[in-house]
N, C-alpha and C. Protein backbone atom coordinates (compact mmCIF):
# COMPACT_ATOMS: atom_id res chain seq x y z
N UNK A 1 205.97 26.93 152.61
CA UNK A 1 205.35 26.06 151.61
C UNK A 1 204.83 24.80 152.24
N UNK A 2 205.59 24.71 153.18
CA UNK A 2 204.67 23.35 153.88
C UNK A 2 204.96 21.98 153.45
N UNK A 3 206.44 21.77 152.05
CA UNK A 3 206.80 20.31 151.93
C UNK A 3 207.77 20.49 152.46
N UNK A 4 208.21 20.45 153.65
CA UNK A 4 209.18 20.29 153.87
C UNK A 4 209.96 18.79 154.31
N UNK A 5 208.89 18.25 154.18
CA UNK A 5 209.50 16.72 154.24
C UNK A 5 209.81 15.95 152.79
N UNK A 6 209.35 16.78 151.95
CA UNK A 6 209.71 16.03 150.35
C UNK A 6 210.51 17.13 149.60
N UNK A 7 211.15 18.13 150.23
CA UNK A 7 211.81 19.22 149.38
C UNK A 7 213.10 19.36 150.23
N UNK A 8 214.44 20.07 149.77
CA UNK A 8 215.58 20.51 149.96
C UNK A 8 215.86 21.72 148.75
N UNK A 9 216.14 22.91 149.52
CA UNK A 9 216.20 23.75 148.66
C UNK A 9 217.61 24.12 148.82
N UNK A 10 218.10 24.34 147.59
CA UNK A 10 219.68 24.50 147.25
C UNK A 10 220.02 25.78 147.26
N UNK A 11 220.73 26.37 146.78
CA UNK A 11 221.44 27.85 146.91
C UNK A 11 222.40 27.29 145.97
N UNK A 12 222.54 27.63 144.85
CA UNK A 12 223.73 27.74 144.44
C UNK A 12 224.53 29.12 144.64
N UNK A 13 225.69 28.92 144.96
CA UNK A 13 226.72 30.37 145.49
C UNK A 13 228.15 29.50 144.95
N UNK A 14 228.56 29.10 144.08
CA UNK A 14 229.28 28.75 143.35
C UNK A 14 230.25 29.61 142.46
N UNK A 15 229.64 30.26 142.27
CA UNK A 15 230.33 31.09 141.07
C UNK A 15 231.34 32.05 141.58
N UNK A 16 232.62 32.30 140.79
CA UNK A 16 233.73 32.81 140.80
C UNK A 16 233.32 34.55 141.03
N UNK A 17 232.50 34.92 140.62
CA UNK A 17 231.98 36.10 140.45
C UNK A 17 232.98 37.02 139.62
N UNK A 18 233.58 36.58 138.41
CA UNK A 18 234.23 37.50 138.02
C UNK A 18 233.94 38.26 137.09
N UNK A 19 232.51 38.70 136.92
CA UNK A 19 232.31 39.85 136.29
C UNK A 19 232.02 40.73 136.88
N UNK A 20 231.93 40.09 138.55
CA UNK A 20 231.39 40.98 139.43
C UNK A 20 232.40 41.98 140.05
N UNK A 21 233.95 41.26 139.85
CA UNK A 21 234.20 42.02 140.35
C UNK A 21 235.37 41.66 141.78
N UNK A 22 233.98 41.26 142.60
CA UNK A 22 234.61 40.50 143.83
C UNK A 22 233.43 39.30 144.45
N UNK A 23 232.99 39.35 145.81
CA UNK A 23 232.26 38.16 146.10
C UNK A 23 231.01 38.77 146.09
N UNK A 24 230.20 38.45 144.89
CA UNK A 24 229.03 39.25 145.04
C UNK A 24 227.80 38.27 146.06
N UNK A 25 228.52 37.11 146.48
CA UNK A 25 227.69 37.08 147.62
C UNK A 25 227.75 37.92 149.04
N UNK A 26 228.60 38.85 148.99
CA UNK A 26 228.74 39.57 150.15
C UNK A 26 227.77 40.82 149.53
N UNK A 27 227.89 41.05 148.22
CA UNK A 27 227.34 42.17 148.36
C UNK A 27 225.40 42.77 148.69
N UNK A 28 226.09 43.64 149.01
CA UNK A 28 224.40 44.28 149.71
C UNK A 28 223.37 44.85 148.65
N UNK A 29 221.81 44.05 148.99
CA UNK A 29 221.03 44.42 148.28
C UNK A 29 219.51 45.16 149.23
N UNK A 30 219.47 46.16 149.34
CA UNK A 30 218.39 46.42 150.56
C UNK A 30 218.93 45.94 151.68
N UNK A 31 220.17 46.57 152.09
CA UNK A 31 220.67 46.16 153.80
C UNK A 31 220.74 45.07 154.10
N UNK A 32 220.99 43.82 153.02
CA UNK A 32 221.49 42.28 153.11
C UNK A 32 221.83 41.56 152.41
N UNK A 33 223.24 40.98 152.64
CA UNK A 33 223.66 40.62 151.55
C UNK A 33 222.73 39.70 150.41
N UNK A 34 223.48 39.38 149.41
CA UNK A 34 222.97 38.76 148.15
C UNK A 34 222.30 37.11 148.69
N UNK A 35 223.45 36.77 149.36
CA UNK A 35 223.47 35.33 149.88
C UNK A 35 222.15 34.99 150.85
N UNK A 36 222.30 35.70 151.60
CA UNK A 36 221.16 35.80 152.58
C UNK A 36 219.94 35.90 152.80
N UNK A 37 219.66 36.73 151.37
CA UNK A 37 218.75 36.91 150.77
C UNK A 37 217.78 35.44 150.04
N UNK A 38 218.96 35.08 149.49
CA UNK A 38 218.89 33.66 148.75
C UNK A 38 218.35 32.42 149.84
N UNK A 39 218.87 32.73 151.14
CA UNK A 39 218.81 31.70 152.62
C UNK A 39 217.60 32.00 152.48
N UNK A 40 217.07 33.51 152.89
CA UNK A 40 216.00 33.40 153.54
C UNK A 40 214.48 33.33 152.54
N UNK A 41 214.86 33.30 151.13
CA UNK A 41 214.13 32.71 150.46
C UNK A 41 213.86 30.97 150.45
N UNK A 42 215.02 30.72 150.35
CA UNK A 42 215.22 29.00 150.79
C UNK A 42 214.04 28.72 152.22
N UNK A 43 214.63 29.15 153.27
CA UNK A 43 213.92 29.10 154.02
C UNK A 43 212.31 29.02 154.09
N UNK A 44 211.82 29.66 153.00
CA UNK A 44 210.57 30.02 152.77
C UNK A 44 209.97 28.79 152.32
N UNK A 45 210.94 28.13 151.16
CA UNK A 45 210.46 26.84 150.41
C UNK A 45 210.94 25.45 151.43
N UNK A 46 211.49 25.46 152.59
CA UNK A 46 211.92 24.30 152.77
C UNK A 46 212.72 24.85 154.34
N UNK A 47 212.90 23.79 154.98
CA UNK A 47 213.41 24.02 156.45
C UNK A 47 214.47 23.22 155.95
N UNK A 48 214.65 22.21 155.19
CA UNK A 48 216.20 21.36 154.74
C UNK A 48 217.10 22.64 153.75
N UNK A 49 217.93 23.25 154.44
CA UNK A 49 218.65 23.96 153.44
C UNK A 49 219.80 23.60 153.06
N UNK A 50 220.63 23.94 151.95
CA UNK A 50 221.94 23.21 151.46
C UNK A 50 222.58 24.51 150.59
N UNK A 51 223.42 24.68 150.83
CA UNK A 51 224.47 26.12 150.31
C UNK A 51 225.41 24.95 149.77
N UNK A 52 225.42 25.26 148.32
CA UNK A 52 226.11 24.77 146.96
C UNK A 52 227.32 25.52 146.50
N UNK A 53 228.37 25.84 147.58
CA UNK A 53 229.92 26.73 147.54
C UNK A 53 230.40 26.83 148.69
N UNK A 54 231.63 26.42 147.67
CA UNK A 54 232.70 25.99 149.01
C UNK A 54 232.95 27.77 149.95
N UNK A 55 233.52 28.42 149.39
CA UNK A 55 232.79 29.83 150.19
C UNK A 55 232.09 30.43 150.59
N UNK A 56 231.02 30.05 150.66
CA UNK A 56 229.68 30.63 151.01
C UNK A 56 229.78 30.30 152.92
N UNK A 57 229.23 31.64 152.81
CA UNK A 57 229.42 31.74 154.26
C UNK A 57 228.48 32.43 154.66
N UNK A 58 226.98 31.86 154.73
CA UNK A 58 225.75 32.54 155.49
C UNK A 58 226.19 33.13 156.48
N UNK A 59 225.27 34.02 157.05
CA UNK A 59 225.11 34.75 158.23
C UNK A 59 223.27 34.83 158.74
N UNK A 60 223.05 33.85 158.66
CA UNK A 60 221.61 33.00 159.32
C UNK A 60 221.49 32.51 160.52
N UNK A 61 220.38 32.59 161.05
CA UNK A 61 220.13 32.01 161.92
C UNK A 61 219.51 30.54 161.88
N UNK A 62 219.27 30.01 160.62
CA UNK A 62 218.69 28.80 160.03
C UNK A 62 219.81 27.91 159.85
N UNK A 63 219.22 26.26 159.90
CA UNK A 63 220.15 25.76 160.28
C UNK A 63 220.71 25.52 158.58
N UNK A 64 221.51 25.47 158.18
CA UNK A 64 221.84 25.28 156.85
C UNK A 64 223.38 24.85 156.91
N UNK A 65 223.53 23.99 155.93
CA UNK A 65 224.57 22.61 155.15
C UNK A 65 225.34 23.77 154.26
N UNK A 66 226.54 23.71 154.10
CA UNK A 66 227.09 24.37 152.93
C UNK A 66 228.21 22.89 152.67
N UNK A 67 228.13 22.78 150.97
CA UNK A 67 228.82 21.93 150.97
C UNK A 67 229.76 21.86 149.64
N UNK A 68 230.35 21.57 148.66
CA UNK A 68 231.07 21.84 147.97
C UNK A 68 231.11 21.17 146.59
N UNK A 69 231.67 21.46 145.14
CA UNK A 69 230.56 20.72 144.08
C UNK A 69 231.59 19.34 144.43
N UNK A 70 231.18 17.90 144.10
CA UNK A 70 231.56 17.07 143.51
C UNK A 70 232.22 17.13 142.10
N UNK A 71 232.28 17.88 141.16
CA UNK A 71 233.34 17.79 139.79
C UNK A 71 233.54 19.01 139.94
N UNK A 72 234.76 19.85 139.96
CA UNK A 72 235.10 20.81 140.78
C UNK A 72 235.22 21.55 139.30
N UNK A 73 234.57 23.18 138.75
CA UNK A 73 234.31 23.99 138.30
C UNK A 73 233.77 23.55 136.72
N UNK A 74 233.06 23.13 137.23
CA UNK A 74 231.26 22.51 136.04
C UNK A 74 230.40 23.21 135.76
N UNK A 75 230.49 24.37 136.77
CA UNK A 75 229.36 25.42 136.43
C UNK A 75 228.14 25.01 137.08
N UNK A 76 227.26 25.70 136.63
CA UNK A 76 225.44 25.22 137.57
C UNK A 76 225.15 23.75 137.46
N UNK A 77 225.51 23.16 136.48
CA UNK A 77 224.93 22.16 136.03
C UNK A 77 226.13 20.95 137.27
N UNK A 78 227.22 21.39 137.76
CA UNK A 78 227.94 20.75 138.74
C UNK A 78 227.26 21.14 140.03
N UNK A 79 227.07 22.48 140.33
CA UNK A 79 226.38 22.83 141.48
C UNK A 79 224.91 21.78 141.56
N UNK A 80 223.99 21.98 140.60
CA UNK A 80 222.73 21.36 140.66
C UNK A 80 223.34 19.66 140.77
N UNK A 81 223.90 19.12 140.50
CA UNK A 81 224.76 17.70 140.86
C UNK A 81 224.68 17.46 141.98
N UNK A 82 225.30 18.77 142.76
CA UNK A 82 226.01 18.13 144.29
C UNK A 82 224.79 18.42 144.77
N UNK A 83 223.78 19.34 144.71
CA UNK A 83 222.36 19.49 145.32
C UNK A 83 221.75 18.54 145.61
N UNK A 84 221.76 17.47 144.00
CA UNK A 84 220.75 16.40 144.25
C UNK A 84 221.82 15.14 145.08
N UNK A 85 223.06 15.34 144.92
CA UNK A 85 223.99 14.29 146.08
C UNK A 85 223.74 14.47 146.93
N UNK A 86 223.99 15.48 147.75
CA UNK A 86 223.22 15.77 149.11
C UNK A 86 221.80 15.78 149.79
N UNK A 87 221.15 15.79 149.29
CA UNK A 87 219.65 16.18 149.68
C UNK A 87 219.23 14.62 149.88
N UNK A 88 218.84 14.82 151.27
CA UNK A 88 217.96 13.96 151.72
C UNK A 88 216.20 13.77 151.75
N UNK A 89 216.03 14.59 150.33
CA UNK A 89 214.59 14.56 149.74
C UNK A 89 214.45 14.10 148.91
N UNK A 90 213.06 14.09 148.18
CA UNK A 90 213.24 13.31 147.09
C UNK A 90 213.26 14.15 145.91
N UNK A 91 212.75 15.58 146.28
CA UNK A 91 213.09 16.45 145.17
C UNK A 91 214.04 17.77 145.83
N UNK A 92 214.75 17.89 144.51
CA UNK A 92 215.36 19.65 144.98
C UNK A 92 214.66 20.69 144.59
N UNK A 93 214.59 22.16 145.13
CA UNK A 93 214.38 23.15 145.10
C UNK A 93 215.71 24.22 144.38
N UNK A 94 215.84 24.29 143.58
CA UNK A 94 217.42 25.26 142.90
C UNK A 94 217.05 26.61 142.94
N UNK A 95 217.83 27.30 143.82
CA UNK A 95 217.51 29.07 143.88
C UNK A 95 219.20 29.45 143.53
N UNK A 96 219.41 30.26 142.69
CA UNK A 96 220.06 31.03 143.15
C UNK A 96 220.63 32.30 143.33
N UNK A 97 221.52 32.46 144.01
CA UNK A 97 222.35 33.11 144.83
C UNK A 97 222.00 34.87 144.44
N UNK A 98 222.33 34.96 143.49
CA UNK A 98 222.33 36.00 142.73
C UNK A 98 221.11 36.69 141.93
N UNK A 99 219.35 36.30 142.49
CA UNK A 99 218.30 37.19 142.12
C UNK A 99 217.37 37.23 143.58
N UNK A 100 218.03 38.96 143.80
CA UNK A 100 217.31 39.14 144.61
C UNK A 100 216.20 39.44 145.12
N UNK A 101 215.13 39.33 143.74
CA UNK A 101 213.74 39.67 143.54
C UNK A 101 213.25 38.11 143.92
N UNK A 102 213.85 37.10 143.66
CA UNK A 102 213.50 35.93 144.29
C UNK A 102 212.71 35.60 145.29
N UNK A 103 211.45 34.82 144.79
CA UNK A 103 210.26 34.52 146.47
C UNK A 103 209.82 33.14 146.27
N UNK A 104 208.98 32.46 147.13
CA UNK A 104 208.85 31.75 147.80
C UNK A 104 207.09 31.52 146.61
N UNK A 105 206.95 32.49 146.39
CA UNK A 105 205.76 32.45 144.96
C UNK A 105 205.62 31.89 143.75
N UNK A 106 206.95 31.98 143.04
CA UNK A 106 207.40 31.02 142.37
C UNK A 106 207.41 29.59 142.31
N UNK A 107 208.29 29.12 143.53
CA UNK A 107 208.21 27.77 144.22
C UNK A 107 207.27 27.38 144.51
N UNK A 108 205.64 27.99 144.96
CA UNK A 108 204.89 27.27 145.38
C UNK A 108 204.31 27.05 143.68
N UNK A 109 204.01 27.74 142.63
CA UNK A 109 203.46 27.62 141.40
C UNK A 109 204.56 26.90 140.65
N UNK A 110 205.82 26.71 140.82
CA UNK A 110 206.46 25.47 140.30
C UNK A 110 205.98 23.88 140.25
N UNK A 111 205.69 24.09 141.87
CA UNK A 111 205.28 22.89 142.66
C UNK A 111 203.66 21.90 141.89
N UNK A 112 203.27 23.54 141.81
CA UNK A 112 201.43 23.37 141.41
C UNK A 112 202.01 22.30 140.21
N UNK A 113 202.62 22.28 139.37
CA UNK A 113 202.46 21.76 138.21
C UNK A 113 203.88 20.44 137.94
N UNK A 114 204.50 20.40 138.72
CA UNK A 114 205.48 19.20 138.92
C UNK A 114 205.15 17.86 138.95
N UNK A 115 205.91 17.11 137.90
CA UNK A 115 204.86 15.76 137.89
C UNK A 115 206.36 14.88 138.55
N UNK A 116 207.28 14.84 139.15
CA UNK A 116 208.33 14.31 139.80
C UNK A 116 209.12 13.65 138.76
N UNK A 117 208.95 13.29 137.57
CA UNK A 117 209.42 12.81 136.71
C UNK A 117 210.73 13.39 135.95
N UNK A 118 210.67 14.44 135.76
CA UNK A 118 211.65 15.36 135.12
C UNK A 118 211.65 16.65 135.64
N UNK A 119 213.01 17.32 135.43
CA UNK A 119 213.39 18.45 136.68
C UNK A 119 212.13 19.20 135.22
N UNK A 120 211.96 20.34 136.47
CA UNK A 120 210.66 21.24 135.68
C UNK A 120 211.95 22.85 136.29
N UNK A 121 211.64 23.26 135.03
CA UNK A 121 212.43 25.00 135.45
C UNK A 121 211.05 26.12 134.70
N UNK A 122 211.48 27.45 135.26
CA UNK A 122 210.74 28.46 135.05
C UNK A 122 210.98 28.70 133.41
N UNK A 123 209.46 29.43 133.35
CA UNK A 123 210.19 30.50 131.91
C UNK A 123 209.76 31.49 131.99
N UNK A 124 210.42 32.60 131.34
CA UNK A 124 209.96 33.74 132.09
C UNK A 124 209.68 34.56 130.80
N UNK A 125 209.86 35.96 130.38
CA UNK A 125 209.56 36.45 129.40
C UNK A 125 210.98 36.46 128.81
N UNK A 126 212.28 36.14 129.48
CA UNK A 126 213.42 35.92 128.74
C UNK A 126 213.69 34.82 128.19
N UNK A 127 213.14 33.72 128.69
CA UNK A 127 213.09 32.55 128.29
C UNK A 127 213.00 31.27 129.25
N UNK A 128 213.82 30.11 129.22
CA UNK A 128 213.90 29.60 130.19
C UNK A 128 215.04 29.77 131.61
N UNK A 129 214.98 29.62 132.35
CA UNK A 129 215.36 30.16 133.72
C UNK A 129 215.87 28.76 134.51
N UNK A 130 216.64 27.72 134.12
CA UNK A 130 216.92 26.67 134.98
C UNK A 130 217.89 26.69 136.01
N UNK A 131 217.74 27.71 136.43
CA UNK A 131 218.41 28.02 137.88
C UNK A 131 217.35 28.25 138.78
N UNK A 132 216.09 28.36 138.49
CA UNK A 132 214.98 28.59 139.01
C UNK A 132 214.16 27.07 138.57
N UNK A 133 213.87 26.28 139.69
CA UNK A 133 213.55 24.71 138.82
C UNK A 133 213.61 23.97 140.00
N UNK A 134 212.86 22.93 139.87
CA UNK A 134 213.15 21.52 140.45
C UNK A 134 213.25 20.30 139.71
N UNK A 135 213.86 20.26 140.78
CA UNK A 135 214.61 18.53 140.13
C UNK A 135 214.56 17.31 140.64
N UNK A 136 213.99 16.16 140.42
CA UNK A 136 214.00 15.02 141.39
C UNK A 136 215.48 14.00 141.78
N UNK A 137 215.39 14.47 142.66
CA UNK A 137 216.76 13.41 142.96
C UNK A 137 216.99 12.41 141.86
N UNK A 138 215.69 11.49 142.07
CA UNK A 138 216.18 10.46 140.89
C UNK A 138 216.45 10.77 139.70
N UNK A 139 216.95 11.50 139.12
CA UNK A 139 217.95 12.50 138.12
C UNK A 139 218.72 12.75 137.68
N UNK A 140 219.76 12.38 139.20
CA UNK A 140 220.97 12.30 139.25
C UNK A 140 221.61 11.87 138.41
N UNK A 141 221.52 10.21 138.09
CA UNK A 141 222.49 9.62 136.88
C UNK A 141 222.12 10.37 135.10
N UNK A 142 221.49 10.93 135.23
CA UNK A 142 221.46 12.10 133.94
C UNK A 142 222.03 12.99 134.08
N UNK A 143 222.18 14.00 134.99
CA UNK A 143 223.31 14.79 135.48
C UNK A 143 224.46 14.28 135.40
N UNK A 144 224.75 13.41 136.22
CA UNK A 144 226.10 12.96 136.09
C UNK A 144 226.76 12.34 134.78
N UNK A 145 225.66 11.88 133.70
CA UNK A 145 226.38 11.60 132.55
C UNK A 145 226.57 12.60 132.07
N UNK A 146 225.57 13.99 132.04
CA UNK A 146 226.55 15.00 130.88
C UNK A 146 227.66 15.48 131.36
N UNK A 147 227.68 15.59 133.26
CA UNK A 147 228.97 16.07 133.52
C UNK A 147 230.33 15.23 133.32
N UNK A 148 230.14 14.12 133.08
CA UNK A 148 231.37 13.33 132.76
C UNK A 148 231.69 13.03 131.17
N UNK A 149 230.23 13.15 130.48
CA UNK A 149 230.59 13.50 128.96
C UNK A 149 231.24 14.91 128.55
N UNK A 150 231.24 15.63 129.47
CA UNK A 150 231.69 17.55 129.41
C UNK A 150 230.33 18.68 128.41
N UNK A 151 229.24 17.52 128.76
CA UNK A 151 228.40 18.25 128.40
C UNK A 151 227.89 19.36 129.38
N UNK A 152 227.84 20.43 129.73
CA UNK A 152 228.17 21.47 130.61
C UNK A 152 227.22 22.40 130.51
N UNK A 153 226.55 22.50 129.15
CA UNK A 153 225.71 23.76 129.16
C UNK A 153 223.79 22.94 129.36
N UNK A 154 223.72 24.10 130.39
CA UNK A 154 222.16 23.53 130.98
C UNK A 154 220.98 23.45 129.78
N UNK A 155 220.97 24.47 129.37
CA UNK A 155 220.09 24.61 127.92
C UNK A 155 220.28 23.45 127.13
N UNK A 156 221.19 23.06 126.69
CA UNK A 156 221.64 21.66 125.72
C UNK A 156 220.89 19.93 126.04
N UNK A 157 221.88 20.46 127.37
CA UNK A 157 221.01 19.39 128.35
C UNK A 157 219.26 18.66 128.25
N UNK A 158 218.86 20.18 128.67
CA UNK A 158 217.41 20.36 129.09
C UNK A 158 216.87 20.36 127.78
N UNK A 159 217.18 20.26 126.59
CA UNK A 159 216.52 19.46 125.12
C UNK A 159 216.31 18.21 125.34
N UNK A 160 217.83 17.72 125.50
CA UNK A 160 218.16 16.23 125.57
C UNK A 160 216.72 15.60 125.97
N UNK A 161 217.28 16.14 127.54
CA UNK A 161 216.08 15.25 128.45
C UNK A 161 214.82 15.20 127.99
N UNK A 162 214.09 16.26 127.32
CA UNK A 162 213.06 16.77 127.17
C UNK A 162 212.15 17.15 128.54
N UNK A 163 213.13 18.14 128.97
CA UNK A 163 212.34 18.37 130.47
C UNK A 163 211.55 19.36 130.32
N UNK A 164 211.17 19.82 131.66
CA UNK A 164 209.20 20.51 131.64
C UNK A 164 209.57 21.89 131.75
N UNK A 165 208.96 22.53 131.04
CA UNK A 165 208.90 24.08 131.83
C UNK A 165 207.84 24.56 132.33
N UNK A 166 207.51 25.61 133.42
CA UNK A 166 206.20 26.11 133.70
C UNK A 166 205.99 27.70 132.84
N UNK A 167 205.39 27.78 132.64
CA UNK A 167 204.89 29.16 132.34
C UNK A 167 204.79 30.51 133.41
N UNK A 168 205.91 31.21 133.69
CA UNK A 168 205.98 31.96 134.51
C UNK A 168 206.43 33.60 134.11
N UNK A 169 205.42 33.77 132.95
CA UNK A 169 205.72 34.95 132.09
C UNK A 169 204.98 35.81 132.50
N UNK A 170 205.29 37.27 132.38
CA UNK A 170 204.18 38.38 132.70
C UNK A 170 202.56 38.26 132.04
N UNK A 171 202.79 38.02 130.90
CA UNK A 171 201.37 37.78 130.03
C UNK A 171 200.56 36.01 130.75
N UNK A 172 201.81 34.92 131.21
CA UNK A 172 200.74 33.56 131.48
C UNK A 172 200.47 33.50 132.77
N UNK A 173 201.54 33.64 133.26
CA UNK A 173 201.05 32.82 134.79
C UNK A 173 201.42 34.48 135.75
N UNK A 174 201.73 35.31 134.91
CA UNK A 174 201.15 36.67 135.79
C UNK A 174 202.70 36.59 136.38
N UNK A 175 203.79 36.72 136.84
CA UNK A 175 204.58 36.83 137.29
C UNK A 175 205.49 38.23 136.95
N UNK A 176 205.52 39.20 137.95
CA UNK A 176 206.33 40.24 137.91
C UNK A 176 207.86 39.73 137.32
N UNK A 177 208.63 40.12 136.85
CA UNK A 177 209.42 39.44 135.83
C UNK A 177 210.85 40.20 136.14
N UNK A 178 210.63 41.50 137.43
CA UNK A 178 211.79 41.68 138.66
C UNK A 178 212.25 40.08 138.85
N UNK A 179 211.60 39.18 139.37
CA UNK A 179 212.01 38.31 140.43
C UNK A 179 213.40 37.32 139.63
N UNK A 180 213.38 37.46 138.14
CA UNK A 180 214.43 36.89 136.94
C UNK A 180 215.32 37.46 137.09
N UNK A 181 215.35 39.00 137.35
CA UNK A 181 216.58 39.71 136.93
C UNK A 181 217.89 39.33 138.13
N UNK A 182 218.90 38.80 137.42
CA UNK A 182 219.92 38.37 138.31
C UNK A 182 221.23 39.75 138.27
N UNK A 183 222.27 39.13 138.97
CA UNK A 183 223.10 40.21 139.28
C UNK A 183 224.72 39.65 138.94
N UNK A 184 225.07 39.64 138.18
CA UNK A 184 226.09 39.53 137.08
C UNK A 184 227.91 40.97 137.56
N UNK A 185 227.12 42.00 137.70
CA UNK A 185 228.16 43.16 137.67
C UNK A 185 227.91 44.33 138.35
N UNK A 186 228.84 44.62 138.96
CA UNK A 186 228.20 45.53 140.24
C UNK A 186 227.15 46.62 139.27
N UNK A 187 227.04 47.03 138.22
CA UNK A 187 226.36 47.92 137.74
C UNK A 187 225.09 47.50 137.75
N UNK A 188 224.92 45.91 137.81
CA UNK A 188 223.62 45.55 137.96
C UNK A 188 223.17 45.78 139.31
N UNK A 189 223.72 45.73 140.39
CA UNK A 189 223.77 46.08 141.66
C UNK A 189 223.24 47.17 141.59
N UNK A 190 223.82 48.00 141.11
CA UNK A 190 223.57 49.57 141.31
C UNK A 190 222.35 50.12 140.73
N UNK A 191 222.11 49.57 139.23
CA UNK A 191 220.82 50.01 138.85
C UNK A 191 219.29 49.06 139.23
N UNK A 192 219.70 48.78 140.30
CA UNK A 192 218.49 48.14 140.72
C UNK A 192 218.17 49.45 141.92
């Protein structure tokens, strides 16, 4: 993508995975794991990478940060926290972990339409997608108030703020609508 001096792209790999089962960042999707997958999409959007779980344990050759949430089991909305704590950009990039149809196509048509003001997330034909999104650092103290009010759920949130979405539906902005489908339970694994 070529910002790599104004972007940090996150990974969230946070999650307990317990519908999965076990660590569905280990597990294999096309001969690599889930996680890796997620890296080397990161990679695509940004040379600053940052792995958002305390377990996460790439197997990259890229240089990448793994680091751990600040309010310890908050869910995405704690992961996307410690993203924008860490990142030495001025905006984040949020991928995660768990859609392995995930590209670097998205992110650049996120980008097209980002006015730095308010985190902007996808929408897809399921709806909105704010695990797929950017966010400007300067953000942070909005994040951090719902996480200390125990406001927790991202959707709720993302009223509040009145933040942006892009149009990334099969019918608007043309987007194969594989790249949404995430991976929840090994059966989702399997029927892919």
């Amino acid at each position: 993508m070529n910002k790599e001096n104004a972007i940090t792209a996150a990974v969230l790999a946070g999650g307990k995975s317990l519908r999965f089962g076990s660590s569905k960042l280990d597990a294999l999707f096309r001969g690599q794991r889930l996680l890796d997958r997620a890296v080397d999409t990161a990679g695509a959007v940004s040379a600053a990478i940052v792995i958002i779980g305390e377990n996460a344990k790439p197997q990259s050759s890229r240089s990448v940060s793994v680091f751990s949430d600040i309010y310890k089991n908050k869910g995405p909305l704690g992961g996307i926290h410690a993203a924008l704590s860490y990142s030495r950009n001025p905006v984040v990039a949020v991928l995660p972990a768990d859609m392995p149809f995930l590209s670097v196509e998205i992110y650049t048509h996120l980008l097209s339409v980002f006015t730095n003001g308010k985190p902007l997330a996808a929408e897809s034909d399921k709806g909105l997608e704010p695990l797929v999104s950017l966010w400007p650092v300067d953000f942070l103290p909005e994040v951090e108030s719902c996480l200390k009010e125990g406001r927790l759920g991202i959707f709720k949130c993302w009223k509040k703020w009145k933040a942006q979405t892009a149009d990334c539906t099969s019918s608007g902005a043309g987007f194969d609508q594989r790249i949404f489908i995430n991976i929840n339970r090994q059966t989702d694994l399997d029927g892919l």
